[in-house]
N, C-alpha and C. Protein backbone atom coordinates (compact mmCIF):
# COMPACT_ATOMS: atom_id res chain seq x y z
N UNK A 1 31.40 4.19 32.71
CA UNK A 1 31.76 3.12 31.81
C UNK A 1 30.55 2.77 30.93
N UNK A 2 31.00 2.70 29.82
CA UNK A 2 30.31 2.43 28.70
C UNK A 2 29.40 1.22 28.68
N UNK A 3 28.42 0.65 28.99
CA UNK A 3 27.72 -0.96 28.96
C UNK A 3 26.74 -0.94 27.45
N UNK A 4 26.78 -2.36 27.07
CA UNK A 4 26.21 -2.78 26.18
C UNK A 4 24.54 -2.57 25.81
N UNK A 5 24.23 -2.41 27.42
CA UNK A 5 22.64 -2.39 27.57
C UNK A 5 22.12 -1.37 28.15
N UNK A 6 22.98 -0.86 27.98
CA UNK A 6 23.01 1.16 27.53
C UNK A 6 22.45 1.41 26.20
N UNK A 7 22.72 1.08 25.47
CA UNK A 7 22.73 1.25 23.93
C UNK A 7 21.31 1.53 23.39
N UNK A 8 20.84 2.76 22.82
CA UNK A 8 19.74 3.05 22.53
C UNK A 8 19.35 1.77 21.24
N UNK A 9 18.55 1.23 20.95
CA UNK A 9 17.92 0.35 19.69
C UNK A 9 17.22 1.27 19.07
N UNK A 10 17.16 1.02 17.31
CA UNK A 10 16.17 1.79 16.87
C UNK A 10 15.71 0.71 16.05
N UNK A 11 14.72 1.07 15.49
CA UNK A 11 13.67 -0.13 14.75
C UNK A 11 12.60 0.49 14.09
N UNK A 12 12.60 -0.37 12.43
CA UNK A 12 11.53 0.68 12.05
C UNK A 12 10.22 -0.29 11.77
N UNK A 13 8.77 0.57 12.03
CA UNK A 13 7.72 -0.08 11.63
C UNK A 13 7.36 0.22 9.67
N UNK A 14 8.24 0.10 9.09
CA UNK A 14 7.99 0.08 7.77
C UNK A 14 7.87 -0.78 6.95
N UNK A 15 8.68 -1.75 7.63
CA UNK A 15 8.48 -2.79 6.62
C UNK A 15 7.44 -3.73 6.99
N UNK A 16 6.97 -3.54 8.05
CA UNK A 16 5.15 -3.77 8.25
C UNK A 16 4.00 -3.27 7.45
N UNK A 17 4.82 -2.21 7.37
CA UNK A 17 3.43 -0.89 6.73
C UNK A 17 3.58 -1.15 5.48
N UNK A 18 5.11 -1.65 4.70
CA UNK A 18 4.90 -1.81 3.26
C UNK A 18 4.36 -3.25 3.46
N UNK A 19 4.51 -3.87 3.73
CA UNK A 19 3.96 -5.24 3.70
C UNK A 19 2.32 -5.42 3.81
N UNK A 20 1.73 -4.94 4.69
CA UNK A 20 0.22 -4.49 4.99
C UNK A 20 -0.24 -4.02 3.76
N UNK A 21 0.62 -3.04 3.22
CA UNK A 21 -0.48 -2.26 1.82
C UNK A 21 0.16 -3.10 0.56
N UNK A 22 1.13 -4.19 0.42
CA UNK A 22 1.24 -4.56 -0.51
C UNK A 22 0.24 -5.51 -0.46
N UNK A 23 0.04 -6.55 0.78
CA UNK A 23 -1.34 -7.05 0.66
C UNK A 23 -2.53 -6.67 0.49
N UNK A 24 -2.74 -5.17 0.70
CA UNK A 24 -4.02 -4.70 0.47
C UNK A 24 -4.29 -4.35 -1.24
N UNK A 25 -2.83 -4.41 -1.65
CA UNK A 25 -3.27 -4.14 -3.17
C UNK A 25 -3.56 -4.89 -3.96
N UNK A 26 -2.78 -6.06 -3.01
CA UNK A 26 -2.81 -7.88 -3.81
C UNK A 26 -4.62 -8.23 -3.90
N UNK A 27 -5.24 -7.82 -2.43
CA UNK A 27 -6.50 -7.90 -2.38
C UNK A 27 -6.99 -7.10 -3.36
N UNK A 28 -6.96 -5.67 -3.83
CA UNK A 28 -7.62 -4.94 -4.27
C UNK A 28 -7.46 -5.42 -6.08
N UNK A 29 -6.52 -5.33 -6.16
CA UNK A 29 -5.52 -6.02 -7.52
C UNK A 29 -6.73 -7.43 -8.40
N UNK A 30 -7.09 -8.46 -7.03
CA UNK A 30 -7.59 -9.67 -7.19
C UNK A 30 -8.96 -9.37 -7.26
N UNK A 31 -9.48 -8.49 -6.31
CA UNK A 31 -11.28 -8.10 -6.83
C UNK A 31 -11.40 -7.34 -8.15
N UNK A 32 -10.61 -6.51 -8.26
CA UNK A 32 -10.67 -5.99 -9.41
C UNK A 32 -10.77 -6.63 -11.35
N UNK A 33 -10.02 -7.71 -11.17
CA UNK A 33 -9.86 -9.20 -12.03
C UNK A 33 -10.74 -9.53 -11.84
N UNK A 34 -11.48 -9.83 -10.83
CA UNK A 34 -12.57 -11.13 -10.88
C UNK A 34 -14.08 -10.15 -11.35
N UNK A 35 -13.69 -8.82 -11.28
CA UNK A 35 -14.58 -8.20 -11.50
C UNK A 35 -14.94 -7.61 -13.57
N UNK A 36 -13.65 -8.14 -13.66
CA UNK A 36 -13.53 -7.82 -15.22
C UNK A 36 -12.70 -6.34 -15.78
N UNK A 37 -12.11 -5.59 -14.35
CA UNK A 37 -11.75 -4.57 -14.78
C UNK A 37 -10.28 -4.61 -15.27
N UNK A 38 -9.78 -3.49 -15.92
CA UNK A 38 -8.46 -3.53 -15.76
C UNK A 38 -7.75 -2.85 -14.72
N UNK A 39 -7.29 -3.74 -13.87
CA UNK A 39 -6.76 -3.34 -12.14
C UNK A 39 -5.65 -2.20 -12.40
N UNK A 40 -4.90 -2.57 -13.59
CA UNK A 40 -3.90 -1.11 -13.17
C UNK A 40 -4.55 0.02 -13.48
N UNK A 41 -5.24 0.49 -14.61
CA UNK A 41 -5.75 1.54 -14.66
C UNK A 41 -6.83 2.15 -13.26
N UNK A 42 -7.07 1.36 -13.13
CA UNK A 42 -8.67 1.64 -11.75
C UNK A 42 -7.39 1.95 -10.62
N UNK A 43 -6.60 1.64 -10.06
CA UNK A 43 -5.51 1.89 -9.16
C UNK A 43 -5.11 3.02 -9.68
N UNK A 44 -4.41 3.57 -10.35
CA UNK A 44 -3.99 4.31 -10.70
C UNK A 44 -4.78 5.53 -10.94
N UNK A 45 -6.17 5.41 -11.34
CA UNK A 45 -6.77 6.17 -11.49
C UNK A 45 -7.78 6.97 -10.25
N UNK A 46 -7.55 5.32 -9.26
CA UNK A 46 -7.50 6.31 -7.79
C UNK A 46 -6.36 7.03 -7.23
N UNK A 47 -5.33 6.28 -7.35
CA UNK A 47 -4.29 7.02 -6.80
C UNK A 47 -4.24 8.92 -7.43
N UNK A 48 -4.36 9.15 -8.30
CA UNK A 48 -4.10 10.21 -9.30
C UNK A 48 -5.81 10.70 -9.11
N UNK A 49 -6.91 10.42 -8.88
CA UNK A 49 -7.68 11.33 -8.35
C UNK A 49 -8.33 11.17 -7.31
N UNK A 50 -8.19 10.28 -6.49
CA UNK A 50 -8.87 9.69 -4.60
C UNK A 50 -10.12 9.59 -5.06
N UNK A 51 -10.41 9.50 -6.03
CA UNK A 51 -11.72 8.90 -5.97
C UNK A 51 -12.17 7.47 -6.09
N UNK A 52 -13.06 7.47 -5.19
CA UNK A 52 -13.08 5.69 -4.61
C UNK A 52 -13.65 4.93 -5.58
N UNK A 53 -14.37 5.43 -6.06
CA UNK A 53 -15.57 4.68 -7.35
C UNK A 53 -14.62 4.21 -8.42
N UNK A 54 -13.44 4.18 -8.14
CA UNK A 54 -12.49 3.64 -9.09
C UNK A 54 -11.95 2.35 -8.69
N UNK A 55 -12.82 1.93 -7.66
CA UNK A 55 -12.11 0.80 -6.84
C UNK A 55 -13.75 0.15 -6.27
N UNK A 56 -13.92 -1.56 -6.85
CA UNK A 56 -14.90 -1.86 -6.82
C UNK A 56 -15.41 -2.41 -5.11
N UNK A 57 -16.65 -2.04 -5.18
CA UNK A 57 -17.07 -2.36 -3.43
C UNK A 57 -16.86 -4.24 -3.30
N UNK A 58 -16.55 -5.17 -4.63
CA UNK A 58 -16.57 -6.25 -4.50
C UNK A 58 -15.34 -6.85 -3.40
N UNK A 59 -15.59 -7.84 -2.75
CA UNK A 59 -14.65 -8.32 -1.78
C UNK A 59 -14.10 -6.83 -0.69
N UNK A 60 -15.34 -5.92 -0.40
CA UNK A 60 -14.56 -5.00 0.73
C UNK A 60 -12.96 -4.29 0.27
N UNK A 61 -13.16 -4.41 -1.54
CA UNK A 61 -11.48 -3.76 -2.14
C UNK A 61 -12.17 -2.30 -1.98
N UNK A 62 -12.85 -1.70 -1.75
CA UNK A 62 -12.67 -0.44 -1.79
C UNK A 62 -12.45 0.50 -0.52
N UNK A 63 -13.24 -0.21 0.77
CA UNK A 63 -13.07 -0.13 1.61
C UNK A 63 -11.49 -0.21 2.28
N UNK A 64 -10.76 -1.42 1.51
CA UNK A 64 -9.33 -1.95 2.06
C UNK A 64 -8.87 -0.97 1.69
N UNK A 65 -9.07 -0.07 0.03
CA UNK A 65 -7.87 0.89 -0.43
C UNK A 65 -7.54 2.63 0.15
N UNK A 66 -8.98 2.27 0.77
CA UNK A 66 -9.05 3.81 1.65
C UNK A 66 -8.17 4.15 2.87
N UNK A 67 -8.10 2.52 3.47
CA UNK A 67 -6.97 2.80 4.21
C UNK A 67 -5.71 3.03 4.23
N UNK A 68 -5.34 2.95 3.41
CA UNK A 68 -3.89 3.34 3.32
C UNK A 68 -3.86 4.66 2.70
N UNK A 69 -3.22 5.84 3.52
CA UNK A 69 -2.65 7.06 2.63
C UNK A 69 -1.65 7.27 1.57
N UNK A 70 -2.53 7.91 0.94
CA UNK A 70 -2.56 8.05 -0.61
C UNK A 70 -0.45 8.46 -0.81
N UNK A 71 -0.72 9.14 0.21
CA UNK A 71 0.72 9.38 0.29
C UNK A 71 1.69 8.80 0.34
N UNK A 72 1.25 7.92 1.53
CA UNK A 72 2.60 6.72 1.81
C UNK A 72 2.35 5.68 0.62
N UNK A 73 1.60 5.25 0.08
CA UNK A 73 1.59 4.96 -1.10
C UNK A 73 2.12 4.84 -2.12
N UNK A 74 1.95 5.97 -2.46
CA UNK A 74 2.84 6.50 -3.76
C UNK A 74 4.36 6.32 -3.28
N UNK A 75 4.98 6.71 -1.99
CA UNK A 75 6.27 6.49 -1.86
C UNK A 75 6.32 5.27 -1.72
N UNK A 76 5.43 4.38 -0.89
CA UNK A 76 5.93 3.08 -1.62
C UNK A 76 6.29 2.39 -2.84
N UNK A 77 5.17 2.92 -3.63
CA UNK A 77 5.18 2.40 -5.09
C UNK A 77 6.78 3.08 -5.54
N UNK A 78 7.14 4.24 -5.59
CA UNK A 78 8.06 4.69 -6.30
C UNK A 78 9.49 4.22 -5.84
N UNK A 79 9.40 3.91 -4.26
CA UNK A 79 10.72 3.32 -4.06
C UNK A 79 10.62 1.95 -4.14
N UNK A 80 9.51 1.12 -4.62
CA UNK A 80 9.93 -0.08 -5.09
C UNK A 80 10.06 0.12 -6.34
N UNK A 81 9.60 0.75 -7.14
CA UNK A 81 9.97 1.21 -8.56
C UNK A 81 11.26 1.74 -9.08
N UNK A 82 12.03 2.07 -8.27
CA UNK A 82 13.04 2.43 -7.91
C UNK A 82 14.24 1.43 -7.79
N UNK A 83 13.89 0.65 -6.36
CA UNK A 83 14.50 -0.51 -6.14
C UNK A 83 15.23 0.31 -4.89
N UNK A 84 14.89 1.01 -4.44
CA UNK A 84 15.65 1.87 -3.18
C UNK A 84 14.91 1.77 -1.54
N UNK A 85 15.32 1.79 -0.34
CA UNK A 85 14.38 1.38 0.45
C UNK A 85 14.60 2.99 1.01
């Protein structure tokens, strides 16, 4: 007989992980401003070549942007760009 608390659960850790790197960009986003740069280009211009020197050591933003893979990244960005989860 079939019971309720049988039932496998599944659960995903993603919407942690997008949440974590959207704050890390908010951080990176905000040193970057206070630093005088223009934040989308310097983002972007790490994302598109991993190089860190595109991302200022001010407020530990460069350090924050290393952690997140470059990979999961970009699929974040594109499926919120998107509007698709």
């Amino acid at each position: 007989m079939y019971d309720e608390k049988d039932k496998t659960l599944t659960f995903s850790l993603n919407g942690d992980k997008d949440d974590d790197t959207r704050k890390v960009l908010l951080n990176v986003y905000a040193a970057l401003i206070e630093k005088g740069y223009d934040p989308i280009n310097q983002i972007v211009g790490y994302i598109l070549s991993e190089d860190p020197t595109y991302i200022t050591n001010y407020k530990n933003a460069r350090s924050l942007i290393r952690k997140i893979d470059r990979d999961d990244l970009l699929n974040i960005l594109v499926k919120n760009f998107l509007g698709v989860k």
